[in-house]
PDB file of N, CA and C in Angstrom:
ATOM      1  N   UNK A   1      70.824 101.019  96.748  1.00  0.00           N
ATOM      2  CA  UNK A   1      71.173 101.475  98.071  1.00  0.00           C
ATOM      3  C   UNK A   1      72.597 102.030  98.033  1.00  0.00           C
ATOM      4  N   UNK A   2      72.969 103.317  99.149  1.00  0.00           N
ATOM      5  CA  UNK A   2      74.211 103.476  98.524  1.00  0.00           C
ATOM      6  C   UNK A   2      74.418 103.342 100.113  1.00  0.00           C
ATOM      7  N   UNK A   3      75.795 103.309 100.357  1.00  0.00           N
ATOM      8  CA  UNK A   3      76.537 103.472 101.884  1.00  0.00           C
ATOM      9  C   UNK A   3      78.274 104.013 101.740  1.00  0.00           C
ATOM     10  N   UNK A   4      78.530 104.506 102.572  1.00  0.00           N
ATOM     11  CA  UNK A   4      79.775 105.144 102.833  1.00  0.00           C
ATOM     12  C   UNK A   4      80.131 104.727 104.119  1.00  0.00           C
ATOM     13  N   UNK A   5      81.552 104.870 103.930  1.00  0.00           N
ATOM     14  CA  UNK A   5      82.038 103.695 105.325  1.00  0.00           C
ATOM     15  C   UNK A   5      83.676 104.531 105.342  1.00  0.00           C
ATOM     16  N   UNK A   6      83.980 104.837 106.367  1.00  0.00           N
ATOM     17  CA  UNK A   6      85.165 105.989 106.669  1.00  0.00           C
ATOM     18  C   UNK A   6      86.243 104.970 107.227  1.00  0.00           C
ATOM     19  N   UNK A   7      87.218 104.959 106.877  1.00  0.00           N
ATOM     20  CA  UNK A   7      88.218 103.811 106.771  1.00  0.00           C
ATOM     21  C   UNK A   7      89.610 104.390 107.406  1.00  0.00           C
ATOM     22  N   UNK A   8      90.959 104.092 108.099  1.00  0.00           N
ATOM     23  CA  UNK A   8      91.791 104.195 107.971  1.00  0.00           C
ATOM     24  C   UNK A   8      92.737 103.739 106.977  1.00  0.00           C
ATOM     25  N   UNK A   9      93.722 104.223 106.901  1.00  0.00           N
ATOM     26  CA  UNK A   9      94.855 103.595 105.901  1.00  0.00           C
ATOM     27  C   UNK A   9      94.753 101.741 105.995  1.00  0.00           C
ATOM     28  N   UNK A  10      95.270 101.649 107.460  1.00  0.00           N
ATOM     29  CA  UNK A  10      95.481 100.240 107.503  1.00  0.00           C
ATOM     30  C   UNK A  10      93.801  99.098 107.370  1.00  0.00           C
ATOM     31  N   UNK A  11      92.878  99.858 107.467  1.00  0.00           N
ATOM     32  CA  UNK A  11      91.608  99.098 107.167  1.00  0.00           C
ATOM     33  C   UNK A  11      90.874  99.121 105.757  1.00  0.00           C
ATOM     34  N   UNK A  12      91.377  99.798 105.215  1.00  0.00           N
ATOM     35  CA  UNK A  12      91.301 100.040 103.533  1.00  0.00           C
ATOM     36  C   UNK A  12      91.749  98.368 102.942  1.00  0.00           C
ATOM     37  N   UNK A  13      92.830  97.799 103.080  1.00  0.00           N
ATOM     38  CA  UNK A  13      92.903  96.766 102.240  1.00  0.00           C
ATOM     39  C   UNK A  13      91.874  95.171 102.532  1.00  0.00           C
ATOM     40  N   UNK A  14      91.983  95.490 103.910  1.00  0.00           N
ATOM     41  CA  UNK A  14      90.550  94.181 104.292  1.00  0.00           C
ATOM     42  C   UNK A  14      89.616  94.323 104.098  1.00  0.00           C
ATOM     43  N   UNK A  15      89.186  95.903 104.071  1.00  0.00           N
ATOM     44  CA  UNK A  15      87.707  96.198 103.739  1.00  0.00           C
ATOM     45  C   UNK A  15      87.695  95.502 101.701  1.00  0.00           C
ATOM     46  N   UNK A  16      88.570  95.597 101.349  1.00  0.00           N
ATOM     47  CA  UNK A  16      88.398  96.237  99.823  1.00  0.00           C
ATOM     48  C   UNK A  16      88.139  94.431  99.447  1.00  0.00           C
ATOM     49  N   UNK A  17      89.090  93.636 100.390  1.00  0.00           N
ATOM     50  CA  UNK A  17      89.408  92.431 100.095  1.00  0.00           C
ATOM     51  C   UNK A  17      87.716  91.459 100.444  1.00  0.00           C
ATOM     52  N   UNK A  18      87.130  91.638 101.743  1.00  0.00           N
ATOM     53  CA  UNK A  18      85.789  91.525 101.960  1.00  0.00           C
ATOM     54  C   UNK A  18      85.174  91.963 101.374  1.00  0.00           C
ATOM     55  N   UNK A  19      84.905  92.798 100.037  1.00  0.00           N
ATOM     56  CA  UNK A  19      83.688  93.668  99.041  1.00  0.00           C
ATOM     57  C   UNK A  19      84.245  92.347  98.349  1.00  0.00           C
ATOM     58  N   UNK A  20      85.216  91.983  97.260  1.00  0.00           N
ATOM     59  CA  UNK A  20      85.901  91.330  96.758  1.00  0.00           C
ATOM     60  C   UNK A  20      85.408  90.067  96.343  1.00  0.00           C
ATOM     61  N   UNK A  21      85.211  89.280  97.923  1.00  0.00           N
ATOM     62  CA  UNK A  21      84.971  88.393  98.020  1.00  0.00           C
ATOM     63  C   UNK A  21      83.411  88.095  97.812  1.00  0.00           C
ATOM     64  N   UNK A  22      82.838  89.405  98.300  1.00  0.00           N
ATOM     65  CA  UNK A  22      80.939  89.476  98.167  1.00  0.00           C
ATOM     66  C   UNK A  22      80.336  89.414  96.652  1.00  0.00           C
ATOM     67  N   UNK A  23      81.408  89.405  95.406  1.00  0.00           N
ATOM     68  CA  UNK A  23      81.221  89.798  94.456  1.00  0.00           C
ATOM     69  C   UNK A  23      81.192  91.425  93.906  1.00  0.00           C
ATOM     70  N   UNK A  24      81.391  92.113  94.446  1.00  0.00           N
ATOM     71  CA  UNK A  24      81.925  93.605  94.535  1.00  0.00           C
ATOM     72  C   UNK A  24      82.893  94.150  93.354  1.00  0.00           C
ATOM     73  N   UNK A  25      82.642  95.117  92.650  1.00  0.00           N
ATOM     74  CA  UNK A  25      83.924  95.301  91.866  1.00  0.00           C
ATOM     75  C   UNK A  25      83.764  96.515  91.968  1.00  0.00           C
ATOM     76  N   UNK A  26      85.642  97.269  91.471  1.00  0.00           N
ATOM     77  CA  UNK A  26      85.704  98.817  92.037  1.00  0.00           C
ATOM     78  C   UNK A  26      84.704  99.022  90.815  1.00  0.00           C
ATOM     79  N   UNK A  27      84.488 100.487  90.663  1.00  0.00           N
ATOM     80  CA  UNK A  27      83.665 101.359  89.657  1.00  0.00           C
ATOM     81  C   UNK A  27      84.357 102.416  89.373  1.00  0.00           C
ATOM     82  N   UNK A  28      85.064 102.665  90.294  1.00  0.00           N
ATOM     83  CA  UNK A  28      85.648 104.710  90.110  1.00  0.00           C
ATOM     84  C   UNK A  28      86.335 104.838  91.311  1.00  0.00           C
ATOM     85  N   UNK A  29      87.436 105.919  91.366  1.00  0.00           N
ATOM     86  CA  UNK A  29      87.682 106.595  92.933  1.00  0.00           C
ATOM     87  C   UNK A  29      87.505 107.814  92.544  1.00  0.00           C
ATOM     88  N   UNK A  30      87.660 108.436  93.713  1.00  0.00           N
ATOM     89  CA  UNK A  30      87.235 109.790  93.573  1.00  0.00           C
ATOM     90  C   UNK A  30      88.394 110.565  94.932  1.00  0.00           C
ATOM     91  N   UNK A  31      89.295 111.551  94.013  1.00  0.00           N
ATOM     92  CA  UNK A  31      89.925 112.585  94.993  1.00  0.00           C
ATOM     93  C   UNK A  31      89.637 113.709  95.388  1.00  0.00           C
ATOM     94  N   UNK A  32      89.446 114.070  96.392  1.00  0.00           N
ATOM     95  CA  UNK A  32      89.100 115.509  97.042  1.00  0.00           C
ATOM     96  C   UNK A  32      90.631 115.935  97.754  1.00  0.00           C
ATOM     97  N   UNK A  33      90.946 117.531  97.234  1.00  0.00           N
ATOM     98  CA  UNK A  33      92.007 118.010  97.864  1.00  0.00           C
ATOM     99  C   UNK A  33      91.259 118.719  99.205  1.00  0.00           C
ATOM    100  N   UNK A  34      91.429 118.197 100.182  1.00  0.00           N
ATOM    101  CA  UNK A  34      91.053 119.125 101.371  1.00  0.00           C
ATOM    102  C   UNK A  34      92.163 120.365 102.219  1.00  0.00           C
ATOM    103  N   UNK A  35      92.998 120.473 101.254  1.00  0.00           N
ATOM    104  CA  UNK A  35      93.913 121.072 101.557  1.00  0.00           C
ATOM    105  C   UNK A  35      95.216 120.714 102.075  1.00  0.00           C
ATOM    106  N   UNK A  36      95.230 120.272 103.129  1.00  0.00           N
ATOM    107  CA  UNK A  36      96.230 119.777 104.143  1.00  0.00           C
ATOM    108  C   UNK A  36      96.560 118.454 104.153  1.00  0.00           C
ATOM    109  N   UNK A  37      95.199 117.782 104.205  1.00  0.00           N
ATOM    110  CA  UNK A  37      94.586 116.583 103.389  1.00  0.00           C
ATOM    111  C   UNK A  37      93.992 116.185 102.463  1.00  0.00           C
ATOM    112  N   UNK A  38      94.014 114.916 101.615  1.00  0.00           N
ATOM    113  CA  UNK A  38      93.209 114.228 100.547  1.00  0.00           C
ATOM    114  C   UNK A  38      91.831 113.077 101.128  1.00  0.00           C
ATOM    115  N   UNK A  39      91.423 113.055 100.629  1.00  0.00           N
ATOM    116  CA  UNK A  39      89.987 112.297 100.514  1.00  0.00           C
ATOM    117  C   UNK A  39      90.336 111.221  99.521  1.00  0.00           C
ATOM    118  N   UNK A  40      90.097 110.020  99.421  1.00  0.00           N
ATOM    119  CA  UNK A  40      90.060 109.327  98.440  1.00  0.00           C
ATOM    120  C   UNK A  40      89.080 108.195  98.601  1.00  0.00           C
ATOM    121  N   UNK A  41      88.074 108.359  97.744  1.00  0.00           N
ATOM    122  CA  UNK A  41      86.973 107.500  97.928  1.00  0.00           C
ATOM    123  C   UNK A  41      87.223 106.647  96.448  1.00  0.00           C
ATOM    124  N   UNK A  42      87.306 105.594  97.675  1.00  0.00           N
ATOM    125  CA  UNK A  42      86.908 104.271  96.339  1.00  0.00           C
ATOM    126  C   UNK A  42      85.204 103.896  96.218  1.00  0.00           C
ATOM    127  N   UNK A  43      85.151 104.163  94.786  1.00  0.00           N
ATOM    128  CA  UNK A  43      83.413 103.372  95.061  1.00  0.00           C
ATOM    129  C   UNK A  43      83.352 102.162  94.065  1.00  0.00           C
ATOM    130  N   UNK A  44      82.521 101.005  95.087  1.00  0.00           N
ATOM    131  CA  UNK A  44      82.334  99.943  94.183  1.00  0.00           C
ATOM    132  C   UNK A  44      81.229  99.718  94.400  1.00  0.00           C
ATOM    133  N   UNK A  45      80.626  98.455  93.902  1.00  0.00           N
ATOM    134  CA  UNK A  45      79.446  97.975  92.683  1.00  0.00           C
ATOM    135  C   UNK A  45      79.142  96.836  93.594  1.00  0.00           C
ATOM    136  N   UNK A  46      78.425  96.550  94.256  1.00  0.00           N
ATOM    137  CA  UNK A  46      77.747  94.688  94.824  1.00  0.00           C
ATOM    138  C   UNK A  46      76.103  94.765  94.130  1.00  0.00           C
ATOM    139  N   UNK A  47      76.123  94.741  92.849  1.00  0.00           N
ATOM    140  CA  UNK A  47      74.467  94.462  92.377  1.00  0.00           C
ATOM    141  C   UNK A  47      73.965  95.753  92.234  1.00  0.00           C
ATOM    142  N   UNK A  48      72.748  96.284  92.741  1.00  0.00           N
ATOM    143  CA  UNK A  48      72.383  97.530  92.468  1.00  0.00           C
ATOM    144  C   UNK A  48      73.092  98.253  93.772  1.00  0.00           C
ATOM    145  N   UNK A  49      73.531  98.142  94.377  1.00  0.00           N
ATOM    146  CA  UNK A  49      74.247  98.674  95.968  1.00  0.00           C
ATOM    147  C   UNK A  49      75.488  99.060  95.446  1.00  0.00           C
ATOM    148  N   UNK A  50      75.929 100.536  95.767  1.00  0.00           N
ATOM    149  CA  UNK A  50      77.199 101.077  95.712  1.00  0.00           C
ATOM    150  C   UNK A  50      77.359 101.640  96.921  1.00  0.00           C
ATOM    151  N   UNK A  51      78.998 101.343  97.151  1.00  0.00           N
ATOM    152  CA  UNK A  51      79.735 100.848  98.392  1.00  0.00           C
ATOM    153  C   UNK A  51      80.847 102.013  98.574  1.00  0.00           C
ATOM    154  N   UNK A  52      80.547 103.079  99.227  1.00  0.00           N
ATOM    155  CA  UNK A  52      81.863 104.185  98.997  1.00  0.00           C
ATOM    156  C   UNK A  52      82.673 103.605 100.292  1.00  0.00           C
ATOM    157  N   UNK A  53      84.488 103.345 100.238  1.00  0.00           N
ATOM    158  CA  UNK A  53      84.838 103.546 100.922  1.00  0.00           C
ATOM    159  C   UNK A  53      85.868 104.822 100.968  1.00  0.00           C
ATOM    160  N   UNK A  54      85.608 105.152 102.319  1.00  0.00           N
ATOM    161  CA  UNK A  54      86.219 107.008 102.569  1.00  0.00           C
ATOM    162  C   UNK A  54      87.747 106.878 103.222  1.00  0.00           C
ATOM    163  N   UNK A  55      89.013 107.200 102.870  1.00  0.00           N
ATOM    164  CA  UNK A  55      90.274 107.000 103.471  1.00  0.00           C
ATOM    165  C   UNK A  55      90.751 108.477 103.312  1.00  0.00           C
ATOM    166  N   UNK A  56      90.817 109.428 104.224  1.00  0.00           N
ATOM    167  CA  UNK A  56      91.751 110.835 104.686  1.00  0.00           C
ATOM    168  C   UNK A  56      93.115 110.159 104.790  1.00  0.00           C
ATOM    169  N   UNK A  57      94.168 111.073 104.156  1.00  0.00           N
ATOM    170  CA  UNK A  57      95.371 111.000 104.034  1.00  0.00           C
ATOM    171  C   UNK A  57      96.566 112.350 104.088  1.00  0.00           C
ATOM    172  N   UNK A  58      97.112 112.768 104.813  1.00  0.00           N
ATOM    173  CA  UNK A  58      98.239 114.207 105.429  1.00  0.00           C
ATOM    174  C   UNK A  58      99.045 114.416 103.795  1.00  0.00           C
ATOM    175  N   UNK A  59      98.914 115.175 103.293  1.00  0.00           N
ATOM    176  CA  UNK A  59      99.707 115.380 102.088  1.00  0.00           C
ATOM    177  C   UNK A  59     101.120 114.763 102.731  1.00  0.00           C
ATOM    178  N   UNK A  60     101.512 114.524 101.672  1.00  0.00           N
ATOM    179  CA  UNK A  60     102.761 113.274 101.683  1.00  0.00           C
ATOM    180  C   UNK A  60     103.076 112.018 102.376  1.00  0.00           C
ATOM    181  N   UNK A  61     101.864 111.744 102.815  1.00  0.00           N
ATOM    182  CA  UNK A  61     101.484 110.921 103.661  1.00  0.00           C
ATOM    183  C   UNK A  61     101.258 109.778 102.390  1.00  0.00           C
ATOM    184  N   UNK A  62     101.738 108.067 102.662  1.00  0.00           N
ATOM    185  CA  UNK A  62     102.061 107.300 101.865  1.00  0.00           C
ATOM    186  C   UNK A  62     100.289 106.059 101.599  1.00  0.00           C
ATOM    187  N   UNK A  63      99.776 106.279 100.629  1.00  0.00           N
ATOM    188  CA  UNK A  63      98.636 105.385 100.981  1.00  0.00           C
ATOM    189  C   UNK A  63      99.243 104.103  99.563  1.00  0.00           C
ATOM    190  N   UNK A  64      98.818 102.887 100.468  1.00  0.00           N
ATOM    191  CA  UNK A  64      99.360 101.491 100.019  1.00  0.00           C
ATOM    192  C   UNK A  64      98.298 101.376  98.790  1.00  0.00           C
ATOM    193  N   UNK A  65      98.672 100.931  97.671  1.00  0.00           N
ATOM    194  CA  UNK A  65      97.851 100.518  96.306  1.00  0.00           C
ATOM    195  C   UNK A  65      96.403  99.483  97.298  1.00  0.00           C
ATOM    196  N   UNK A  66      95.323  99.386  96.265  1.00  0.00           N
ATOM    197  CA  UNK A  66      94.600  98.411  96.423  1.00  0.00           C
ATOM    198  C   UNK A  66      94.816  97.290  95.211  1.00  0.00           C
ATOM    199  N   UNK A  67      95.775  98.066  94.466  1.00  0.00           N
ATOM    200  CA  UNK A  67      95.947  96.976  92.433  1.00  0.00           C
ATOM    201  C   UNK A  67      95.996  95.458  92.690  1.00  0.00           C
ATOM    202  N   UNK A  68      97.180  95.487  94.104  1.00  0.00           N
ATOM    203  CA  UNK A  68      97.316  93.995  94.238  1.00  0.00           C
ATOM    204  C   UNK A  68      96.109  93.123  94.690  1.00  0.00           C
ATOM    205  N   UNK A  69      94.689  93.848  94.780  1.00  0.00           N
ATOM    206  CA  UNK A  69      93.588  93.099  95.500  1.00  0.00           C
ATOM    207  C   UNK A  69      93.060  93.088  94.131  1.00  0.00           C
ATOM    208  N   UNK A  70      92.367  94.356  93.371  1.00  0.00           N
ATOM    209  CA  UNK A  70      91.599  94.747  92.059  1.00  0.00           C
ATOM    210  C   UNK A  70      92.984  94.929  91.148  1.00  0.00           C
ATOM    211  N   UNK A  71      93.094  94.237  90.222  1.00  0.00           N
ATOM    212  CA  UNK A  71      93.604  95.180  89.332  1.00  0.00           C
ATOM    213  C   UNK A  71      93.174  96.264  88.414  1.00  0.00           C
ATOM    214  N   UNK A  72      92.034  96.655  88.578  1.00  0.00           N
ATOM    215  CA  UNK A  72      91.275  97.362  87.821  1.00  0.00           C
ATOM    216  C   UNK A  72      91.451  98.983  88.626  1.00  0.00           C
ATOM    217  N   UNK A  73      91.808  98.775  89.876  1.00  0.00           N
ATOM    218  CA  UNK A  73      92.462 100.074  90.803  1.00  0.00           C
ATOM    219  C   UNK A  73      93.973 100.754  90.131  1.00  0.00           C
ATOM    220  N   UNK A  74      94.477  99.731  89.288  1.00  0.00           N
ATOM    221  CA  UNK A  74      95.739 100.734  89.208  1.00  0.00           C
ATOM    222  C   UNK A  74      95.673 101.418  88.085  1.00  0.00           C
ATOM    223  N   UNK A  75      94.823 101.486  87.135  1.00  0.00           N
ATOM    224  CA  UNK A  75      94.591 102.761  86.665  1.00  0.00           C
ATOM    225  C   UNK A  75      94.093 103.551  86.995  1.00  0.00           C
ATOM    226  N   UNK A  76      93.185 103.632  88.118  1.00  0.00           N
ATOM    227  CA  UNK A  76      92.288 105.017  89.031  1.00  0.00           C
ATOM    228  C   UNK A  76      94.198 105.393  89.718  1.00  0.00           C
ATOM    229  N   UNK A  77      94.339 104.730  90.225  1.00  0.00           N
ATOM    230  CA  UNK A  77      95.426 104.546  90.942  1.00  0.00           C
ATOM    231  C   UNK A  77      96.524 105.895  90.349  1.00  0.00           C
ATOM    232  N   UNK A  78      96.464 105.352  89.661  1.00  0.00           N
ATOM    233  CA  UNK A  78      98.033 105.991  88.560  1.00  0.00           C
ATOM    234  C   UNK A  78      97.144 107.308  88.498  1.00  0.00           C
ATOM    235  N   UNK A  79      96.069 107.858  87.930  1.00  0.00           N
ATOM    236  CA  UNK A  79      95.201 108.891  87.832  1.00  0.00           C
ATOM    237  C   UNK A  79      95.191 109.961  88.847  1.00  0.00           C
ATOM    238  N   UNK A  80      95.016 109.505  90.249  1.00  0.00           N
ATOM    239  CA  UNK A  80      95.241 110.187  91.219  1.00  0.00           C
ATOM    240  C   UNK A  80      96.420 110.751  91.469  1.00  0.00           C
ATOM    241  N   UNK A  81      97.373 109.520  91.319  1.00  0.00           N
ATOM    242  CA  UNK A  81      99.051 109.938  91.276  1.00  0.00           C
ATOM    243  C   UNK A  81      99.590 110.723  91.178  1.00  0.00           C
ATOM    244  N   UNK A  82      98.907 110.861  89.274  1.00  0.00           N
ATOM    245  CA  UNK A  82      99.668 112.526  88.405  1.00  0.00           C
ATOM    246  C   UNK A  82      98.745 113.215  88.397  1.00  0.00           C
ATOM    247  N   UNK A  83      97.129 113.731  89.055  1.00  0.00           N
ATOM    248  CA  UNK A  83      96.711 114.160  89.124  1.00  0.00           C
ATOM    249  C   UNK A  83      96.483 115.233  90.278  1.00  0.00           C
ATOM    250  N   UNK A  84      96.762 114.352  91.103  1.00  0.00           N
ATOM    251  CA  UNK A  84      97.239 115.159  92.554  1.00  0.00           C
ATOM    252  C   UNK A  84      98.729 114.970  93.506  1.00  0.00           C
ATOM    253  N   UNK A  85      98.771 114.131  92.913  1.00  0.00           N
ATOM    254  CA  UNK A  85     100.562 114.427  93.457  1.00  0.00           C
ATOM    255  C   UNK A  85     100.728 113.287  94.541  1.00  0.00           C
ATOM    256  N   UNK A  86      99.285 112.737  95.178  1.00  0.00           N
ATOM    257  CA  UNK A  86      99.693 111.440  95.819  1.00  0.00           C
ATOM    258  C   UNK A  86     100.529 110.471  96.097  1.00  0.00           C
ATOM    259  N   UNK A  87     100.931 110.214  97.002  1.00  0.00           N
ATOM    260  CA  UNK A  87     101.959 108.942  96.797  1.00  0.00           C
ATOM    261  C   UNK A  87     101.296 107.781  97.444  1.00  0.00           C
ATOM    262  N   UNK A  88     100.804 107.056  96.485  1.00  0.00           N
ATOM    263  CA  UNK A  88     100.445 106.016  96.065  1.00  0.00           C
ATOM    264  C   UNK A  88     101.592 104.878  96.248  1.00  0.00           C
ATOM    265  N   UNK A  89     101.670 103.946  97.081  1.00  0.00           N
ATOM    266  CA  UNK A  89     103.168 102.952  96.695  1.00  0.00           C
ATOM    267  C   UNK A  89     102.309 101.755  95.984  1.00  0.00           C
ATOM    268  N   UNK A  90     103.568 100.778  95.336  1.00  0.00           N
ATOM    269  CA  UNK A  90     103.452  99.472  95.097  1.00  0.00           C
ATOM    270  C   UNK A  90     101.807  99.726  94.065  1.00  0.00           C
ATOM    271  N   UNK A  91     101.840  99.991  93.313  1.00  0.00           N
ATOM    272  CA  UNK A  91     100.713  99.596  92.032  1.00  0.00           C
ATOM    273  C   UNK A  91     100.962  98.818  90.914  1.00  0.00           C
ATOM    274  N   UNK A  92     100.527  98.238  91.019  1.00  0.00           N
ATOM    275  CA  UNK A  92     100.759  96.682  90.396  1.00  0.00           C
ATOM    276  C   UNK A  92     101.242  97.213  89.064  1.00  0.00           C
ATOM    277  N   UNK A  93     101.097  97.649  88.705  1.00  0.00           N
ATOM    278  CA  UNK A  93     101.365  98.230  87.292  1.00  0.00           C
ATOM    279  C   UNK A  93     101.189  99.835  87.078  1.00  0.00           C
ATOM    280  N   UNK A  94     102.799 100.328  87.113  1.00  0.00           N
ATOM    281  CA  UNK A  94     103.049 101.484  87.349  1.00  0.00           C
ATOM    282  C   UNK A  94     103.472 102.127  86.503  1.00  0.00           C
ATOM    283  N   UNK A  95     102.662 103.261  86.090  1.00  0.00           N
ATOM    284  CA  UNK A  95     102.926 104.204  84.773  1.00  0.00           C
ATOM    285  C   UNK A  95     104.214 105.379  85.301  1.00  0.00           C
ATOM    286  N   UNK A  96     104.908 105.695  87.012  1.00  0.00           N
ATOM    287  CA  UNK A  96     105.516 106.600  86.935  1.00  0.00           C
ATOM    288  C   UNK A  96     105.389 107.948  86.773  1.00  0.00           C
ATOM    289  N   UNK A  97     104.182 108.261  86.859  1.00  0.00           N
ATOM    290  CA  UNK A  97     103.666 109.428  86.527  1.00  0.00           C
ATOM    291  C   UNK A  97     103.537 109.822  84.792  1.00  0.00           C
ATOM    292  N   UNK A  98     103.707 108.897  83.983  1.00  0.00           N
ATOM    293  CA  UNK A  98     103.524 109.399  82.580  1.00  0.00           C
ATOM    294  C   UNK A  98     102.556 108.620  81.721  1.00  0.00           C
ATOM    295  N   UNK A  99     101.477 108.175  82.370  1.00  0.00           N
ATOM    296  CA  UNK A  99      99.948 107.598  81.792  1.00  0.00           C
ATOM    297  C   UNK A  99      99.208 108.722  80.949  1.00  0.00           C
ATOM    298  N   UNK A 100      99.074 109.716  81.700  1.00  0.00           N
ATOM    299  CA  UNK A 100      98.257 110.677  80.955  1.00  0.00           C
ATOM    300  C   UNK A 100      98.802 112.312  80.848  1.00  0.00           C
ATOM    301  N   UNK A 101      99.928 112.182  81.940  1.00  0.00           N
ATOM    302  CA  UNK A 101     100.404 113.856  81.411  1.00  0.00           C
ATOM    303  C   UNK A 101     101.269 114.149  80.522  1.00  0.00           C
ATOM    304  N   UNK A 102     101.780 115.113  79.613  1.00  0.00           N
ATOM    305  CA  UNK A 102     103.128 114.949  79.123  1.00  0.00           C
ATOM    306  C   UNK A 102     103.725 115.255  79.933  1.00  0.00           C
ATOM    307  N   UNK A 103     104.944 115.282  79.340  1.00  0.00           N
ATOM    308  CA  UNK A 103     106.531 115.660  80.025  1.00  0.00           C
ATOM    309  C   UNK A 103     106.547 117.272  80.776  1.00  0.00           C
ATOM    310  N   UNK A 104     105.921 117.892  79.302  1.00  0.00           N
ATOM    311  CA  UNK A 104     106.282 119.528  80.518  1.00  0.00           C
ATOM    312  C   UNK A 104     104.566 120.026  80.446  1.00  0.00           C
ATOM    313  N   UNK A 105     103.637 118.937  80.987  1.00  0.00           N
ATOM    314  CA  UNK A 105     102.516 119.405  81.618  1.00  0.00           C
ATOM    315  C   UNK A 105     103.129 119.635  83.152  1.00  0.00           C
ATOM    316  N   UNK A 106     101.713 120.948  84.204  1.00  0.00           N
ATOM    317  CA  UNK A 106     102.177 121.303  84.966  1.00  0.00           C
ATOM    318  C   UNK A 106     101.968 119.709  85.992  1.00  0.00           C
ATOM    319  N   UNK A 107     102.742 120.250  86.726  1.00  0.00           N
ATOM    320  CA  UNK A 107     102.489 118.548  87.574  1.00  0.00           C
ATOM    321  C   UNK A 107     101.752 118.555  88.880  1.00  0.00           C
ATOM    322  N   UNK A 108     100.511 117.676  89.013  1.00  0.00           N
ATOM    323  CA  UNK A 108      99.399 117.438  90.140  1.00  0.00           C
ATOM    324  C   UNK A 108      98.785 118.859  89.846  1.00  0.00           C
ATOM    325  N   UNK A 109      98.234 118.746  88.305  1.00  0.00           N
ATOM    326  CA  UNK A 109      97.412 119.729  87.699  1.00  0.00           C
ATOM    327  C   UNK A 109      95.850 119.986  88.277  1.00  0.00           C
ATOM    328  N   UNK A 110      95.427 119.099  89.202  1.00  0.00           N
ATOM    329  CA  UNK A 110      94.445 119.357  90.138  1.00  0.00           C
ATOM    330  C   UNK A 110      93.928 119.856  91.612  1.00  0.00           C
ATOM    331  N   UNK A 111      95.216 120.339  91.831  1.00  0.00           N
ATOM    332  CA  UNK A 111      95.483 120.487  93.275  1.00  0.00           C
ATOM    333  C   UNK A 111      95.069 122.387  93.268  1.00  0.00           C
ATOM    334  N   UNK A 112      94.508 122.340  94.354  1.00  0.00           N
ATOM    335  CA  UNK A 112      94.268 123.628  94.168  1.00  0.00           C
ATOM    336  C   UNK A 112      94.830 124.636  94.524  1.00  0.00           C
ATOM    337  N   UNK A 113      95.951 124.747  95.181  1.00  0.00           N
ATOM    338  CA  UNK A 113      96.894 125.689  95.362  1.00  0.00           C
ATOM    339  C   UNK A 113      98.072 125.563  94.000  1.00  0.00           C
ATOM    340  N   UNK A 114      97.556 124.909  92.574  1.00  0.00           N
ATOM    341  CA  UNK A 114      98.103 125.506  91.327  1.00  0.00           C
ATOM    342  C   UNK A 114      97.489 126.808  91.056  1.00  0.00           C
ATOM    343  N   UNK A 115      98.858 127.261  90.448  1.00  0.00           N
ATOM    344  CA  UNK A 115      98.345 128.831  90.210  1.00  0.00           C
ATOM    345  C   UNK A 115      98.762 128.626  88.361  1.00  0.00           C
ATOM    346  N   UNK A 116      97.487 128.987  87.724  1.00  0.00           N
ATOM    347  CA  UNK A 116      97.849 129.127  86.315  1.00  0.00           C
ATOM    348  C   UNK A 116      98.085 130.195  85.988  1.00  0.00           C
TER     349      UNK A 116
END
């Protein structure tokens, strides 16, 4: 069974904390540049049931880690980061933007107003 569930910023960490508790674990997130805004879907795992939750965010707009609930989020975490330029705060374990890009890769190499 799958379900999607559209979240605010501030309802993202109780929701994540209630999957948690059901036996739930993340699986993946997933970023969409919507332009103006980001999409960031966390999807997790309760048995054969996957659980998307949906959080819209204003470019530069600050979305709070989930690492300190999963730690298994702060590497999706960090991914999104240097991938789209997100600001992500407080991840339990913070690469700084240098997990997977080099130094003079272009930076938030997924965003689509890069021009190669």
């Amino acid at each position: 069974m799958l379900s999607s569930e559209i979240l605010s910023i501030a309802e993202l960490p109780e929701r994540v904390e209630q999957l948690l508790q059901e036996d739930a674990r993340i699986a993946m997130a997933t970023c969409l540049d919507l332009g103006d805004q980001f999409e960031v879907i966390y999807h997790f795992n309760k048995g054969l049931e996957l659980i998307n939750l949906r959080v819209r965010i204003d470019r530069g707009e600050e979305l709070p880690s989930i690492s300190h609930l999963t730690l298994n989020a702060a590497l999706i975490e960090n991914e999104m980061r240097e991938f789209f330029g997100i600001n992500i705060t407080d991840i339990a374990i913070d690469f700084k933007g240098g997990m997977l890009l080099a130094g003079n890769s272009p930076k938030a190499p997924m965003l689509k107003s890069l021009k190669i």
